[in-house]
C-alpha atoms as a PDB file:
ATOM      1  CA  UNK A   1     126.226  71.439 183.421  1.00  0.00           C
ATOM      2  CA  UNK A   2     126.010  73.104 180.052  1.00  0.00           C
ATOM      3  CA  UNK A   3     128.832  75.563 178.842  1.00  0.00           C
ATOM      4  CA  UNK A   4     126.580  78.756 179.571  1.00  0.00           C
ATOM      5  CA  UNK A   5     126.241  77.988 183.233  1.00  0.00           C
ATOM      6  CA  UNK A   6     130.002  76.890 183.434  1.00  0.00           C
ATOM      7  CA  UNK A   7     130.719  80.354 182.506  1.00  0.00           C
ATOM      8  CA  UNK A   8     128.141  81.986 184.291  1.00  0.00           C
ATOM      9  CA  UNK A   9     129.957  80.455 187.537  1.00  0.00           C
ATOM     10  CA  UNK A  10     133.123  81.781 186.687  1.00  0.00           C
ATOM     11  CA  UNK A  11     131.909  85.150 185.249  1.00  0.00           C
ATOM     12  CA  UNK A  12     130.706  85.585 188.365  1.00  0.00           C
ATOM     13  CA  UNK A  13     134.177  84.013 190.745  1.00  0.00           C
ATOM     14  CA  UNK A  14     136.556  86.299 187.991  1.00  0.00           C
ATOM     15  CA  UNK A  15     134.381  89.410 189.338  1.00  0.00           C
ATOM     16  CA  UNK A  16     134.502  88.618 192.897  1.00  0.00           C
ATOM     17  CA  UNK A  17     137.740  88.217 192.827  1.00  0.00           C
ATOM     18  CA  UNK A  18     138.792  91.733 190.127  1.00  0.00           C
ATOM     19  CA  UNK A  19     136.574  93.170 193.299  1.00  0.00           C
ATOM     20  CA  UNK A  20     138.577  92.245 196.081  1.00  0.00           C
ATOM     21  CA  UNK A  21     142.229  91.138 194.561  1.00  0.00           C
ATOM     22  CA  UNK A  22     144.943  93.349 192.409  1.00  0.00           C
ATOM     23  CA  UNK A  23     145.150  96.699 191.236  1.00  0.00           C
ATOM     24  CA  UNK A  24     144.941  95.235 187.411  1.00  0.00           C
ATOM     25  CA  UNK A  25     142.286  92.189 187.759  1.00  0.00           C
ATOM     26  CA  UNK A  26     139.949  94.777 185.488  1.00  0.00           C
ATOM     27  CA  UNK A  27     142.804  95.078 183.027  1.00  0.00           C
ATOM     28  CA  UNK A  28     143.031  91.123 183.464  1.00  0.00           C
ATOM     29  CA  UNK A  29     139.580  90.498 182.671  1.00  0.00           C
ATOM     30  CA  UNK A  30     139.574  92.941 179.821  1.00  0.00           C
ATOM     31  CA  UNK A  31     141.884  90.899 178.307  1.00  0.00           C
ATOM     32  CA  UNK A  32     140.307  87.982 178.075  1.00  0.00           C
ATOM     33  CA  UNK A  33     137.062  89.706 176.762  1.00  0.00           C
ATOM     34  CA  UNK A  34     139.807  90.924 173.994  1.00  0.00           C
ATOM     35  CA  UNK A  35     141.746  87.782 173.622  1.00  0.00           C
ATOM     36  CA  UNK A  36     137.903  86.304 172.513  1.00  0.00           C
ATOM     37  CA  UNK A  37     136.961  89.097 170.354  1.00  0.00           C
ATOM     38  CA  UNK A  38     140.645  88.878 168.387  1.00  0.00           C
ATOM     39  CA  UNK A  39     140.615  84.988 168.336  1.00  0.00           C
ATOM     40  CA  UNK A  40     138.421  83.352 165.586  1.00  0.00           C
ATOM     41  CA  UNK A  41     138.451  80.216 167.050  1.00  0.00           C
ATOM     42  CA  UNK A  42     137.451  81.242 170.481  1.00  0.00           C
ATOM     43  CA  UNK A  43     134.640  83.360 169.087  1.00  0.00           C
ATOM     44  CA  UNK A  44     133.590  80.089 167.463  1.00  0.00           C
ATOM     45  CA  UNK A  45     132.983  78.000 171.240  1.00  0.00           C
ATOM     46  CA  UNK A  46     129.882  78.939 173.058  1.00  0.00           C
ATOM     47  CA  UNK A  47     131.698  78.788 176.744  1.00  0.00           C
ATOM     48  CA  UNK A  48     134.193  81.559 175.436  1.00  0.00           C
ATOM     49  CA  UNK A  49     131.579  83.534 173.709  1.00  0.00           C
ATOM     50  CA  UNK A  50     129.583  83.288 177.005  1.00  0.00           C
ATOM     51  CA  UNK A  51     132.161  84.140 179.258  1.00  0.00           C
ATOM     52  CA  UNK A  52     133.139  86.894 177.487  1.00  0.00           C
ATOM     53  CA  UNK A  53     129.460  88.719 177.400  1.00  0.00           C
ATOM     54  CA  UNK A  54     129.362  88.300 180.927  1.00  0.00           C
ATOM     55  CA  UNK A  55     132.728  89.686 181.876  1.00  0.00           C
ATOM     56  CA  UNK A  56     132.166  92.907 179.382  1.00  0.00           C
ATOM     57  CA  UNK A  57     128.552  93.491 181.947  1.00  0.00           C
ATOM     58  CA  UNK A  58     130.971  93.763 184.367  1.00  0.00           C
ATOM     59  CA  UNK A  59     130.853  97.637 185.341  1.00  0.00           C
ATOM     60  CA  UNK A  60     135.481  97.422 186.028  1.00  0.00           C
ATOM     61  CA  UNK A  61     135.689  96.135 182.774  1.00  0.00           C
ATOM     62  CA  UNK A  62     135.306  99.301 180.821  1.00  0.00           C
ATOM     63  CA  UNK A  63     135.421  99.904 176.607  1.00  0.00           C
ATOM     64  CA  UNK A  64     138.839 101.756 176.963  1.00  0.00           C
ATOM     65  CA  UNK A  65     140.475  98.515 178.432  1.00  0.00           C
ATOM     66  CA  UNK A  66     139.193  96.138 175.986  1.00  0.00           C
ATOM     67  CA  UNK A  67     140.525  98.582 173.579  1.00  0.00           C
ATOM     68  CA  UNK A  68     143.998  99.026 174.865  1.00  0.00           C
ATOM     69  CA  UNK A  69     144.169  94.855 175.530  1.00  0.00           C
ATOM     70  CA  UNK A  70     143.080  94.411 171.663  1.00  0.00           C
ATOM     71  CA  UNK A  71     145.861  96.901 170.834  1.00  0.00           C
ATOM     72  CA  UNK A  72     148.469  95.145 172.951  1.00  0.00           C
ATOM     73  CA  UNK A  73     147.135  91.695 171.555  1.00  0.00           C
ATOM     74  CA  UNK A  74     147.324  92.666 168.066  1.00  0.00           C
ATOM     75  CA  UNK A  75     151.031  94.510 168.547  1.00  0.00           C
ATOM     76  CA  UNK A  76     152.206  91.305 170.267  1.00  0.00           C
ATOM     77  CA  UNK A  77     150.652  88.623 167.341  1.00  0.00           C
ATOM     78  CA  UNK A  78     152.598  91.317 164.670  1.00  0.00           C
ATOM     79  CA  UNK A  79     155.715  91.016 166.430  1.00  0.00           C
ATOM     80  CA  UNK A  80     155.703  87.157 165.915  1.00  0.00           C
ATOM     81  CA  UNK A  81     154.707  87.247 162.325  1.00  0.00           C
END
């Protein structure tokens, strides 16, 4: 299996379960959309690239939430530094 259809199989099992599991799974998802848009060296592997087109079709995982997970994300890295 190549890294595109990897992802594609769990693109898909991360939405069925954001569907059908807690009140934050689109927040969840969101964040890892945001956690590969923020990370150099994920945007740099295929699989995470990928993954992270598909989840941001999703219609749960809306603009606003990758927004406020990049925001969170970048506050957290700053408090470390």
């Amino acid at each position: 299996m190549n890294a595109s259809t990897d992802s594609s199989q769990l693109a898909t099992r991360l939405g069925f379960a954001a569907e059908h599991g807690r009140a934050d799974a689109y927040y969840r998802l969101s964040r890892i959309v945001a956690r590969v848009l923020v990370s150099a060296r994920l945007k740099q592997r295929p699989k995470w690239r990928s993954l992270a087109k598909q989840l941001s079709q999703n219609p749960g995982v809306e603009l606003r939430l990758v927004h406020q997970a990049i925001r969170g994300l970048n506050r957290a890295s700053a408090a470390r530094a």
